[in-house]
PDB file of N, CA and C in Angstrom:
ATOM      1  N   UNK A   1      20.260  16.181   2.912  1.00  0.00           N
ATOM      2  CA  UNK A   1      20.879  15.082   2.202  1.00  0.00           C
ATOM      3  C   UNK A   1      20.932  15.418   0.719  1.00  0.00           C
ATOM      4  N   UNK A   2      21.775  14.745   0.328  1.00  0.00           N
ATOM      5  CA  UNK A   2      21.998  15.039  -1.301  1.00  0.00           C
ATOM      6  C   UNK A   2      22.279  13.485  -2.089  1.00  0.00           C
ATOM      7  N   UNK A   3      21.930  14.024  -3.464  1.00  0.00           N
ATOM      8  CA  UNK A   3      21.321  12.510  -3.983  1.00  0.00           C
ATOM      9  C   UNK A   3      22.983  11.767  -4.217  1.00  0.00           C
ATOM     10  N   UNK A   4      23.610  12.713  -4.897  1.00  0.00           N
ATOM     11  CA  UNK A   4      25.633  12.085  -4.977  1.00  0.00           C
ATOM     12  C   UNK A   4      26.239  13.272  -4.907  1.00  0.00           C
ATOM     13  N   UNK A   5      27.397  13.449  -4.890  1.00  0.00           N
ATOM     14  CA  UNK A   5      28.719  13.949  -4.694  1.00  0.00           C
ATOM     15  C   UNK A   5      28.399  15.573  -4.662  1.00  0.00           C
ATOM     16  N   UNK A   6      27.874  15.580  -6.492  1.00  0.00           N
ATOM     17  CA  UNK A   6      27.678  17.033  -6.918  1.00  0.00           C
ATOM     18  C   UNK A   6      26.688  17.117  -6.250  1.00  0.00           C
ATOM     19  N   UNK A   7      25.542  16.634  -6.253  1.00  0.00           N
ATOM     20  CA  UNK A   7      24.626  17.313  -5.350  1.00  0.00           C
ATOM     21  C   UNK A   7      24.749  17.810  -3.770  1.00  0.00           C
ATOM     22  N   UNK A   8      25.857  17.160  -3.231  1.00  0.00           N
ATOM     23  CA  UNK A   8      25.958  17.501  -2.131  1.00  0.00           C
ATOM     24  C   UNK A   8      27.080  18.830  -2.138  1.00  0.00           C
ATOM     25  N   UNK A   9      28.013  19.190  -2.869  1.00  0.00           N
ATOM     26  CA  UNK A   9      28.549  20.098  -3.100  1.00  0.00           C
ATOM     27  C   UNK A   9      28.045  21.273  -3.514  1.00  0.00           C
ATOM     28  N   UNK A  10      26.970  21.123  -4.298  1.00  0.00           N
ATOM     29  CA  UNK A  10      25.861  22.266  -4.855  1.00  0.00           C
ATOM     30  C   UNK A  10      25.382  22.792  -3.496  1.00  0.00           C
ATOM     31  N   UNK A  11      25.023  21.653  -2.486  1.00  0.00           N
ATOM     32  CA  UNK A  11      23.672  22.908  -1.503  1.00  0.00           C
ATOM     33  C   UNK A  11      25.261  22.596  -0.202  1.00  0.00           C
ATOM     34  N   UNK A  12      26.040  22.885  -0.099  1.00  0.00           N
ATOM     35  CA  UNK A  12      26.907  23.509   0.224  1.00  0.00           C
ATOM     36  C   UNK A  12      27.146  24.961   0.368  1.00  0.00           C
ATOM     37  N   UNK A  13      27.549  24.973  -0.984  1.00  0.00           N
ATOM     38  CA  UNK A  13      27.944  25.563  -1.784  1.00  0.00           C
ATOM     39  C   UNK A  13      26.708  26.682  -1.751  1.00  0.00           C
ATOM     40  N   UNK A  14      25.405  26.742  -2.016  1.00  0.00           N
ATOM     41  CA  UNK A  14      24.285  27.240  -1.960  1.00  0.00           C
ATOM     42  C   UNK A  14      24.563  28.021  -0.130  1.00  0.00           C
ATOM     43  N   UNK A  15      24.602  27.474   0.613  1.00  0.00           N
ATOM     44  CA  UNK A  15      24.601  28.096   1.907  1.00  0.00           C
ATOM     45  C   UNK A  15      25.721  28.456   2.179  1.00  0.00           C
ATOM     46  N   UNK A  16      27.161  28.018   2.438  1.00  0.00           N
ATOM     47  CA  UNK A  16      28.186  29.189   2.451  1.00  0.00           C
ATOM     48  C   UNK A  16      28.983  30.310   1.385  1.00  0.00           C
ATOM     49  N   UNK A  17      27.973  29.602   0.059  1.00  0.00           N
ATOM     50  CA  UNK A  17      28.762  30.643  -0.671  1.00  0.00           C
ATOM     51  C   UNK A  17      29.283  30.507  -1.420  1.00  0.00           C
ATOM     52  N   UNK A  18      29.716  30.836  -2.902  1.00  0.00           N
ATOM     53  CA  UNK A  18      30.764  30.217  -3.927  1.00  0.00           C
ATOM     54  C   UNK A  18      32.397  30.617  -3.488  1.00  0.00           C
ATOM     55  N   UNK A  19      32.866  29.560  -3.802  1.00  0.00           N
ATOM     56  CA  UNK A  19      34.591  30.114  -2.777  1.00  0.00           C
ATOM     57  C   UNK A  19      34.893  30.423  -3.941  1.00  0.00           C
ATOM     58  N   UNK A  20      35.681  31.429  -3.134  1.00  0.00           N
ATOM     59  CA  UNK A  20      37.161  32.004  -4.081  1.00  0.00           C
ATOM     60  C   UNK A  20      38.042  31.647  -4.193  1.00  0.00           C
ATOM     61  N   UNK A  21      38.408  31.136  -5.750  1.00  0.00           N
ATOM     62  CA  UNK A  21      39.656  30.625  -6.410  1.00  0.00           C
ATOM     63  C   UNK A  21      40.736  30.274  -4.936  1.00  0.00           C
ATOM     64  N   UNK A  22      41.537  31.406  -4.046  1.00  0.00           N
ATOM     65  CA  UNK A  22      42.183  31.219  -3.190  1.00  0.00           C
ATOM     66  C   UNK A  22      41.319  29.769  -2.434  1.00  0.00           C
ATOM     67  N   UNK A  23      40.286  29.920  -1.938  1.00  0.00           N
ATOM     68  CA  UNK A  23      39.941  28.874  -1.228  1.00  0.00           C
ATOM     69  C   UNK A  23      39.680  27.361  -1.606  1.00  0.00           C
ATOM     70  N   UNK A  24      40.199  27.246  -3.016  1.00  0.00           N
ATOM     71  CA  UNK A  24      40.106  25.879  -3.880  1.00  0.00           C
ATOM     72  C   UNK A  24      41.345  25.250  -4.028  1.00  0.00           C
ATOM     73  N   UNK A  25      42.776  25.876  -3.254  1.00  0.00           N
ATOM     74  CA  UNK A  25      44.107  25.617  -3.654  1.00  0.00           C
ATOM     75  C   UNK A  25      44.505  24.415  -2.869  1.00  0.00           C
ATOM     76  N   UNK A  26      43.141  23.743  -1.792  1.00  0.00           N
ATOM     77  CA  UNK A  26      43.580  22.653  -0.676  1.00  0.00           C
ATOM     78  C   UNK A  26      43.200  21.417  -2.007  1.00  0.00           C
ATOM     79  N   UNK A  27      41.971  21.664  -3.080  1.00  0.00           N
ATOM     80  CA  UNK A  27      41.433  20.866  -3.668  1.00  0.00           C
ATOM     81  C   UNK A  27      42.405  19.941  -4.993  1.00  0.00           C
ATOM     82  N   UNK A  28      42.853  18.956  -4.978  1.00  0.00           N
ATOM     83  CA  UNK A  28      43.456  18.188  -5.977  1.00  0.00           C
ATOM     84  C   UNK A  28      43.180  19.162  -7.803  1.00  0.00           C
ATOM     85  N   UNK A  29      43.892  19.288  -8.097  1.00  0.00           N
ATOM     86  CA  UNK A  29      43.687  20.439  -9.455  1.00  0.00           C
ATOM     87  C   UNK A  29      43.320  19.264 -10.582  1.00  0.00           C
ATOM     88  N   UNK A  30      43.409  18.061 -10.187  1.00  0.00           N
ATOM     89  CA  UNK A  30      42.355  17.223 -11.125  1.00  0.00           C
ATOM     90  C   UNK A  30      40.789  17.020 -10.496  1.00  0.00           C
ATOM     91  N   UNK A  31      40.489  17.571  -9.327  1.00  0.00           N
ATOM     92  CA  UNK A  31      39.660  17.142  -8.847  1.00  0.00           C
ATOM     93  C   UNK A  31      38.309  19.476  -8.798  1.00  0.00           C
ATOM     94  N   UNK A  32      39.218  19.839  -9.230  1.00  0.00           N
ATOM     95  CA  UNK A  32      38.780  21.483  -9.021  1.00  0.00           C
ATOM     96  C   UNK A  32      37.870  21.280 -10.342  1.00  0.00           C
ATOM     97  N   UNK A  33      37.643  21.110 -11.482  1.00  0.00           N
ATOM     98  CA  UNK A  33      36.279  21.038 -12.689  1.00  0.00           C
ATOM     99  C   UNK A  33      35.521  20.295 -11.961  1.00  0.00           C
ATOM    100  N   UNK A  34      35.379  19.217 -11.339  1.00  0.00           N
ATOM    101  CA  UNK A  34      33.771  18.787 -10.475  1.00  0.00           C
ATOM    102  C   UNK A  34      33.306  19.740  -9.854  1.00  0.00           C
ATOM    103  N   UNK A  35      34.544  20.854  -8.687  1.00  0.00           N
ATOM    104  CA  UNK A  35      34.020  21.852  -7.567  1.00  0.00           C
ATOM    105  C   UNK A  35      33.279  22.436  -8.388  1.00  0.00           C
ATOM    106  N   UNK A  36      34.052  23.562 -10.072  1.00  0.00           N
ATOM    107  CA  UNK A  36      33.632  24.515 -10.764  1.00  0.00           C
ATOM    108  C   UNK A  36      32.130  24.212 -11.236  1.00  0.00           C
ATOM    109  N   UNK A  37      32.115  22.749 -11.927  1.00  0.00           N
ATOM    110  CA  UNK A  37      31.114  22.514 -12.482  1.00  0.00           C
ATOM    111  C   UNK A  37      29.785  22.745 -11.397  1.00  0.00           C
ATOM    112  N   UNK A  38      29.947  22.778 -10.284  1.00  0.00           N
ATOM    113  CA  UNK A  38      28.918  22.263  -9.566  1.00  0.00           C
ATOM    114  C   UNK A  38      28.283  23.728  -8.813  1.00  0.00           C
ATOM    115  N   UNK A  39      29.144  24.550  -9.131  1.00  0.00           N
ATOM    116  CA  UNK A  39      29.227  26.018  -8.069  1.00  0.00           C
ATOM    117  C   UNK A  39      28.314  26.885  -9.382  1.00  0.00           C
ATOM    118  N   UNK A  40      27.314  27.479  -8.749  1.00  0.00           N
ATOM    119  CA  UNK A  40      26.287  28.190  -9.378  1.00  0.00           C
ATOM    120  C   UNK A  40      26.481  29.339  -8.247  1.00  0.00           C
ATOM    121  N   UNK A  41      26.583  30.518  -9.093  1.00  0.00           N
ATOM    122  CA  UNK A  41      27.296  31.643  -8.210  1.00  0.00           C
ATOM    123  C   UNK A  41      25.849  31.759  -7.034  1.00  0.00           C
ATOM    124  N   UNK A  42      26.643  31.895  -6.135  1.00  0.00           N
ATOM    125  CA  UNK A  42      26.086  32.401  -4.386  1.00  0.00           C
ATOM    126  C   UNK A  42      26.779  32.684  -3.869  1.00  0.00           C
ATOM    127  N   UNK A  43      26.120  33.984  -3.020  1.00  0.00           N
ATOM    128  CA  UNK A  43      26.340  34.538  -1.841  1.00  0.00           C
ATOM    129  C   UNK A  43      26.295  33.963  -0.734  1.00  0.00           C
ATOM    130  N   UNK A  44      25.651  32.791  -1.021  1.00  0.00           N
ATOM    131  CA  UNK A  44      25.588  32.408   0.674  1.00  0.00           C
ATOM    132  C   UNK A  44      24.132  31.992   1.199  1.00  0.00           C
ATOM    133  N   UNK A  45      23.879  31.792   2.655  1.00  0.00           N
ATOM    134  CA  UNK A  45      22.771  32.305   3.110  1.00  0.00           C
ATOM    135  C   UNK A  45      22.987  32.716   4.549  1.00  0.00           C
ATOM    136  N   UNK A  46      21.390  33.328   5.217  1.00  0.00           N
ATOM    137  CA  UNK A  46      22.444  33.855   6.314  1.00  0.00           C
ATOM    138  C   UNK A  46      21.730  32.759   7.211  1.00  0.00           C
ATOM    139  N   UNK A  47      22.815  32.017   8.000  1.00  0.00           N
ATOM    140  CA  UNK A  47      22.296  31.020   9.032  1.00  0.00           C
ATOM    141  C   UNK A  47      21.251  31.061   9.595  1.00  0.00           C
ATOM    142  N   UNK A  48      20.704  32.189  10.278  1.00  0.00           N
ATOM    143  CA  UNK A  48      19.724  32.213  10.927  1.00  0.00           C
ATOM    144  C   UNK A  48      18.606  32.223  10.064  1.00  0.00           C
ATOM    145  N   UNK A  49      18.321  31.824   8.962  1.00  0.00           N
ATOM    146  CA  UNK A  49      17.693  31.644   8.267  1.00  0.00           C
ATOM    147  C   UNK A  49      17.053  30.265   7.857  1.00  0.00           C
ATOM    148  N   UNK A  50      18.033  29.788   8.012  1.00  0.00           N
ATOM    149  CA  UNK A  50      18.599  28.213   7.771  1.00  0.00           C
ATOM    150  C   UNK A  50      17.999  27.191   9.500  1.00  0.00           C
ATOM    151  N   UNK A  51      18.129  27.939  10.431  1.00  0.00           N
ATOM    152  CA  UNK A  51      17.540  27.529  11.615  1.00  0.00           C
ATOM    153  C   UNK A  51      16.756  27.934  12.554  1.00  0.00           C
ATOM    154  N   UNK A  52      16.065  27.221  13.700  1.00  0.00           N
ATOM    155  CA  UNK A  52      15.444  27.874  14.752  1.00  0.00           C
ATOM    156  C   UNK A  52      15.901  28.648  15.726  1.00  0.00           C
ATOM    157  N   UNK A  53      16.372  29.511  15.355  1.00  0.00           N
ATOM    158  CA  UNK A  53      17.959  30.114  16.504  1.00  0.00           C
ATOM    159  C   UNK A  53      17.580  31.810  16.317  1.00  0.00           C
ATOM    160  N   UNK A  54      16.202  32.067  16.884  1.00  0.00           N
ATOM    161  CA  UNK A  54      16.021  33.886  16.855  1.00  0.00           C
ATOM    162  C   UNK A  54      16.367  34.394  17.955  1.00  0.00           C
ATOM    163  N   UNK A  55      16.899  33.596  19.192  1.00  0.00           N
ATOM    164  CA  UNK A  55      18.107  34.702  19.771  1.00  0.00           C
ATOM    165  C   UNK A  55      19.437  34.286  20.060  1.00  0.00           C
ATOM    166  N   UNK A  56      19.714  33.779  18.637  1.00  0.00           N
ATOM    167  CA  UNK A  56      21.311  33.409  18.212  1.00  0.00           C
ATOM    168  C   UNK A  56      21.920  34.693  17.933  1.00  0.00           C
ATOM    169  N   UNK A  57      23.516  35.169  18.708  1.00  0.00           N
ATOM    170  CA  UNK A  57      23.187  36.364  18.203  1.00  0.00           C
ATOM    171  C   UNK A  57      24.690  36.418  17.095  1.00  0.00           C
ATOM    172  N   UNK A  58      24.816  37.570  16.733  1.00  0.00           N
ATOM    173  CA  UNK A  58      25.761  37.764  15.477  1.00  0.00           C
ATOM    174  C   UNK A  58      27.236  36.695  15.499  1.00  0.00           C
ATOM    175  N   UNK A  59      27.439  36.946  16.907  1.00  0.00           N
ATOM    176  CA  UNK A  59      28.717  36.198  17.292  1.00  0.00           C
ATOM    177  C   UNK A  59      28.609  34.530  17.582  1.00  0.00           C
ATOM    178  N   UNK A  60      27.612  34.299  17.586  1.00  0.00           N
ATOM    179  CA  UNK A  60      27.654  32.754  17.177  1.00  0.00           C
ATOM    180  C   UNK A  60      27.627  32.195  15.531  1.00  0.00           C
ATOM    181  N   UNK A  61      26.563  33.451  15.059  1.00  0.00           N
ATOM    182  CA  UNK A  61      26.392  32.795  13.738  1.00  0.00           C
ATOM    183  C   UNK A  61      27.840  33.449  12.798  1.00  0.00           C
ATOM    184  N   UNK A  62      28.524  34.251  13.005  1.00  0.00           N
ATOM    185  CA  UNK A  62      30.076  34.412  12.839  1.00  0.00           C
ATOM    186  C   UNK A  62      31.081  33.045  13.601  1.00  0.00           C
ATOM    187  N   UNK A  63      30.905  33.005  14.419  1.00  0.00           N
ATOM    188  CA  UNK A  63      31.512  31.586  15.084  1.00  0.00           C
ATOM    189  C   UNK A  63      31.465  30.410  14.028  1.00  0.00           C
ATOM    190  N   UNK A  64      29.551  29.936  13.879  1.00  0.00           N
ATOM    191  CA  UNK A  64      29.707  29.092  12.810  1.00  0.00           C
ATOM    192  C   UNK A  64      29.729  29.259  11.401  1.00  0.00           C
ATOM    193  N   UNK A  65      29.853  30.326  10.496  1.00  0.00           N
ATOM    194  CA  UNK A  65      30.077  30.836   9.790  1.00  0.00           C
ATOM    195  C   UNK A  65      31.846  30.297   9.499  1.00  0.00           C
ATOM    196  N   UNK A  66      32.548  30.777  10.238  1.00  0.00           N
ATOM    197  CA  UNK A  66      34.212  30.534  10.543  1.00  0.00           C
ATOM    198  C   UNK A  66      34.176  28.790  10.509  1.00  0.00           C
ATOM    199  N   UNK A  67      33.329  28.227  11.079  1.00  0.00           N
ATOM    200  CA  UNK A  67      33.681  26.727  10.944  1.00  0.00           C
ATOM    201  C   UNK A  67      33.299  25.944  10.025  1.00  0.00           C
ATOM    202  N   UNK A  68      32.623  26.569   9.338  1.00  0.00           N
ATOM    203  CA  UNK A  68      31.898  25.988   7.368  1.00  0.00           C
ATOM    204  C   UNK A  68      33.183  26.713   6.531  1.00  0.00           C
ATOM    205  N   UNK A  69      33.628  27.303   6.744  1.00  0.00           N
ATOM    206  CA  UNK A  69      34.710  27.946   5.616  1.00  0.00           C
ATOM    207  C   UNK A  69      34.904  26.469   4.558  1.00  0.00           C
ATOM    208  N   UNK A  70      34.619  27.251   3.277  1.00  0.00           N
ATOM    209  CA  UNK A  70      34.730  26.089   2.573  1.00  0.00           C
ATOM    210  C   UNK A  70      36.517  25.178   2.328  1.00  0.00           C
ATOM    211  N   UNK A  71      37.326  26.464   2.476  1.00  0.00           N
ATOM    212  CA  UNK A  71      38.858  25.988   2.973  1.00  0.00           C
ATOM    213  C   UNK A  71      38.744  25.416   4.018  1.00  0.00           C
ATOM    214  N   UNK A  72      39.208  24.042   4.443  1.00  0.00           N
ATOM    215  CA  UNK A  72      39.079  23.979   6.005  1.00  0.00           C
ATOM    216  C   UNK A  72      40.881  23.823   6.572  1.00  0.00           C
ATOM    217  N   UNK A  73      41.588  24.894   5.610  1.00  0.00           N
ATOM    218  CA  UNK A  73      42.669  25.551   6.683  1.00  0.00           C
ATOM    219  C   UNK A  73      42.791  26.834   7.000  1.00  0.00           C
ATOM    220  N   UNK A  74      41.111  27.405   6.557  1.00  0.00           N
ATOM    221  CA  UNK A  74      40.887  28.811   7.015  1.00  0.00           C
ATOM    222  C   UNK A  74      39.877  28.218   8.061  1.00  0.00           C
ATOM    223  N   UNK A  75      39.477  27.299   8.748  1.00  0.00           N
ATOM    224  CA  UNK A  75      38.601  27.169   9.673  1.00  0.00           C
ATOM    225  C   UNK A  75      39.473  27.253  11.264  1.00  0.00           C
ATOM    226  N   UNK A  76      38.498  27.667  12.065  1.00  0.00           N
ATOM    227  CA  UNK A  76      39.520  27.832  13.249  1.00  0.00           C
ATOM    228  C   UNK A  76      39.821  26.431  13.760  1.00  0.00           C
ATOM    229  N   UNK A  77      40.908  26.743  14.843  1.00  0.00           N
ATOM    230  CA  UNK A  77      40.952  24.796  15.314  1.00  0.00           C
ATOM    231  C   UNK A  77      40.312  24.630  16.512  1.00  0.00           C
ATOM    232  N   UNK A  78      40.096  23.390  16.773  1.00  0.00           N
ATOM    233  CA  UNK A  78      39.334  22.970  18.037  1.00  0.00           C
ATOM    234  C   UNK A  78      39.613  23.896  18.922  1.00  0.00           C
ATOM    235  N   UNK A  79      40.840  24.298  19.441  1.00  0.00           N
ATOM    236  CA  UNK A  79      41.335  25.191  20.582  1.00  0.00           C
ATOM    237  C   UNK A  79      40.593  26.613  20.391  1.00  0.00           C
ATOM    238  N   UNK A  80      40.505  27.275  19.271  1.00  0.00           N
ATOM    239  CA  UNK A  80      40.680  28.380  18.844  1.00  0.00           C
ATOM    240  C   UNK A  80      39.013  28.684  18.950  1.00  0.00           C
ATOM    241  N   UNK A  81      38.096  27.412  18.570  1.00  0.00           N
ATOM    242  CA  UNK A  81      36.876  27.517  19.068  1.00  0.00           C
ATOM    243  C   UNK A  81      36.136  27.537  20.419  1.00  0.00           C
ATOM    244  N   UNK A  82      36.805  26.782  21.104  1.00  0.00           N
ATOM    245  CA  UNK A  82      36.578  26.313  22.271  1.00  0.00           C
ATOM    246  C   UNK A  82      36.649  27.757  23.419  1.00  0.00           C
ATOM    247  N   UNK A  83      37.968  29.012  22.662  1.00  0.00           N
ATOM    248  CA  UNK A  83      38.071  29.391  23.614  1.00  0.00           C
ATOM    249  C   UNK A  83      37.160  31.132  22.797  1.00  0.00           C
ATOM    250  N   UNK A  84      36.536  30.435  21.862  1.00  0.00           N
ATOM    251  CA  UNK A  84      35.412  31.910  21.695  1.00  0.00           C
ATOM    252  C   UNK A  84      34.756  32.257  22.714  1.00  0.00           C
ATOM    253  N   UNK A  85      34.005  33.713  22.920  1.00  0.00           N
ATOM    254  CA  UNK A  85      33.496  33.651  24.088  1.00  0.00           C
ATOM    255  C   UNK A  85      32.391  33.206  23.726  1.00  0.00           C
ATOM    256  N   UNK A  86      31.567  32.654  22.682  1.00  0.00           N
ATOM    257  CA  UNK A  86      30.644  31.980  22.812  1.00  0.00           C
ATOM    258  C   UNK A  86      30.562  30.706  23.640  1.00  0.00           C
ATOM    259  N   UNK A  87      31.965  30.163  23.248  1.00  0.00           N
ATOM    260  CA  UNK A  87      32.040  28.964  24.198  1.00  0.00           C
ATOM    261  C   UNK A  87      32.653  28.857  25.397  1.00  0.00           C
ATOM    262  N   UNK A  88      32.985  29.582  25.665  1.00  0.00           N
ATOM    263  CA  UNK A  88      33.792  30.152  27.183  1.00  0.00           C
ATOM    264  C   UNK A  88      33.843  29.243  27.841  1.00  0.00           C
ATOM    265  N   UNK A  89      32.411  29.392  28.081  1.00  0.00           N
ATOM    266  CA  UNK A  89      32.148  28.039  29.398  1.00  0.00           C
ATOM    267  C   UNK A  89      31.939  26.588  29.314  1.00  0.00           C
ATOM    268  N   UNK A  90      32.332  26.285  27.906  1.00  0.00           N
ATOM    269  CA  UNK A  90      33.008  24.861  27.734  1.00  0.00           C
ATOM    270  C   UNK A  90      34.356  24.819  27.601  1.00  0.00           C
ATOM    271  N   UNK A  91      35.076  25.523  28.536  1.00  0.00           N
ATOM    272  CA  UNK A  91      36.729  25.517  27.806  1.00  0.00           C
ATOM    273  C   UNK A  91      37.075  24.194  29.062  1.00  0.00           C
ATOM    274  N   UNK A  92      38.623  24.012  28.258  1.00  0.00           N
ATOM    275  CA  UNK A  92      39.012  23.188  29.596  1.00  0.00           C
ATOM    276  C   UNK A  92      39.510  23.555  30.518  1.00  0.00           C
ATOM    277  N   UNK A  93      39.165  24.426  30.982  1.00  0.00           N
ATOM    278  CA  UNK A  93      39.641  24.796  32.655  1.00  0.00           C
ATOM    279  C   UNK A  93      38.700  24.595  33.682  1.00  0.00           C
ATOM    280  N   UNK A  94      37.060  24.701  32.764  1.00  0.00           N
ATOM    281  CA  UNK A  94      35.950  24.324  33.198  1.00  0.00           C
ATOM    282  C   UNK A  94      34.542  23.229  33.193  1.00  0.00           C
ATOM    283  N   UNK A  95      35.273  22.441  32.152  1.00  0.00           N
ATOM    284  CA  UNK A  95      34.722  21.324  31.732  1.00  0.00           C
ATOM    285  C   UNK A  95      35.390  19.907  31.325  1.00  0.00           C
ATOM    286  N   UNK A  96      35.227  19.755  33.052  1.00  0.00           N
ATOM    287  CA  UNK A  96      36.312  18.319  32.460  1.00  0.00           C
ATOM    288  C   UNK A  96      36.329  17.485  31.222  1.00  0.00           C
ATOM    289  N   UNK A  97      35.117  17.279  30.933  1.00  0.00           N
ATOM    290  CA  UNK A  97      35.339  16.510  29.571  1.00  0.00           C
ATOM    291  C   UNK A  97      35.582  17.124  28.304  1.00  0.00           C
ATOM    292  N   UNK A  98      35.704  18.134  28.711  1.00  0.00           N
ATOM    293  CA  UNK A  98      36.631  19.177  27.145  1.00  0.00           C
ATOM    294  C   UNK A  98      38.047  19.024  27.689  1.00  0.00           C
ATOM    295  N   UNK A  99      38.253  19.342  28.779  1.00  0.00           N
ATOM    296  CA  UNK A  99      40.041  18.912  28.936  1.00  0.00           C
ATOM    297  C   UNK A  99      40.258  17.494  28.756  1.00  0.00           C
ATOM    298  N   UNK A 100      39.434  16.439  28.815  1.00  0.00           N
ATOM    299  CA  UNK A 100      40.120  14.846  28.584  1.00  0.00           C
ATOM    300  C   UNK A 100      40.049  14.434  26.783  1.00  0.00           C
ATOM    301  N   UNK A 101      39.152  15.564  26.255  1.00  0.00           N
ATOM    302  CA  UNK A 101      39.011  15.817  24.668  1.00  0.00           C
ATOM    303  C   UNK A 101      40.241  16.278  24.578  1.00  0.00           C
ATOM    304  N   UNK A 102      40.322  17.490  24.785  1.00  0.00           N
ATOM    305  CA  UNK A 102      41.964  17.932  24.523  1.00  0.00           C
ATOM    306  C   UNK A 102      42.876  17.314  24.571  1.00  0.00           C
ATOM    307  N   UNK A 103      43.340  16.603  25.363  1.00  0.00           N
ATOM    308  CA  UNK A 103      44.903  15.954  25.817  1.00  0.00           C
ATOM    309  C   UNK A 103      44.927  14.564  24.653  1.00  0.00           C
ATOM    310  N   UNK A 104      43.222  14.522  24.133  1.00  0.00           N
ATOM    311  CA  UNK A 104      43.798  13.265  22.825  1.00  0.00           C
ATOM    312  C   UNK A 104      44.381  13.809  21.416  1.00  0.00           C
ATOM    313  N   UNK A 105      44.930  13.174  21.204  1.00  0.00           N
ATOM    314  CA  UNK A 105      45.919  13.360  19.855  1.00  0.00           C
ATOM    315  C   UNK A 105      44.769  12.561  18.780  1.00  0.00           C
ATOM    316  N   UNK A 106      45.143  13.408  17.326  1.00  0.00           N
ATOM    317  CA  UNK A 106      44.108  13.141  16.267  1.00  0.00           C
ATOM    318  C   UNK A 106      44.370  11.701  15.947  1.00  0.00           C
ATOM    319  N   UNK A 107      43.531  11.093  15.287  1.00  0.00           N
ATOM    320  CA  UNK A 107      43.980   9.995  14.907  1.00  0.00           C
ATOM    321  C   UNK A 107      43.939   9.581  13.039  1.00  0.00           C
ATOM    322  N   UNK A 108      43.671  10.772  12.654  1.00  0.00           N
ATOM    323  CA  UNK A 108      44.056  10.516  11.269  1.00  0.00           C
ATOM    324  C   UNK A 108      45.598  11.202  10.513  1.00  0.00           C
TER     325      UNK A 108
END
């Protein structure tokens, strides 16, 4: 949890990483000096660090790695996750309630 806005953007920001200029172009350009102000250069951290997951292996923590992208029109889409082979065996061909997820339309 974070105490307001910037603080919650800071430890973000702290675990995936300071984005690159390219990845700030979704952000309102009156609204990009709060991102700047708040971004204290990082690398990152590496997930498994961050959790209880010691036989998580590279390809999950790349999986979720891909779904924190601080762009989220560089993040993959529901489909595109679903059919990693991490998640294989929740796709909808094999889990009905991922196919009755699928067939709904977004609602925002």
């Amino acid at each position: 949890q974070g105490g307001d806005s910037v603080d919650h953007i800071r430890k973000i920001i702290a675990i995936v990483g300071t984005p690159h200029s390219s990845d700030m172009d979704w952000i309102p350009r009156s609204s990009r000096g709060l991102v700047n102000s708040c971004a204290r250069a990082s690398n990152g951290r590496d997930f498994k660090s961050l959790f209880s997951l010691p036989l998580a292996s590279r390809e999950v923590m790349g999986l979720l790695a891909s779904m924190l992208h601080f762009n989220p029109s560089k993040r993959p889409h529901v489909q595109e996750a679903l059919w990693h082979p991490c998640l294989a065996s929740f796709g909808p061909d094999t889990d009905p309630a991922v196919a009755m997820a699928s067939d709904m339309y977004p609602v925002d």
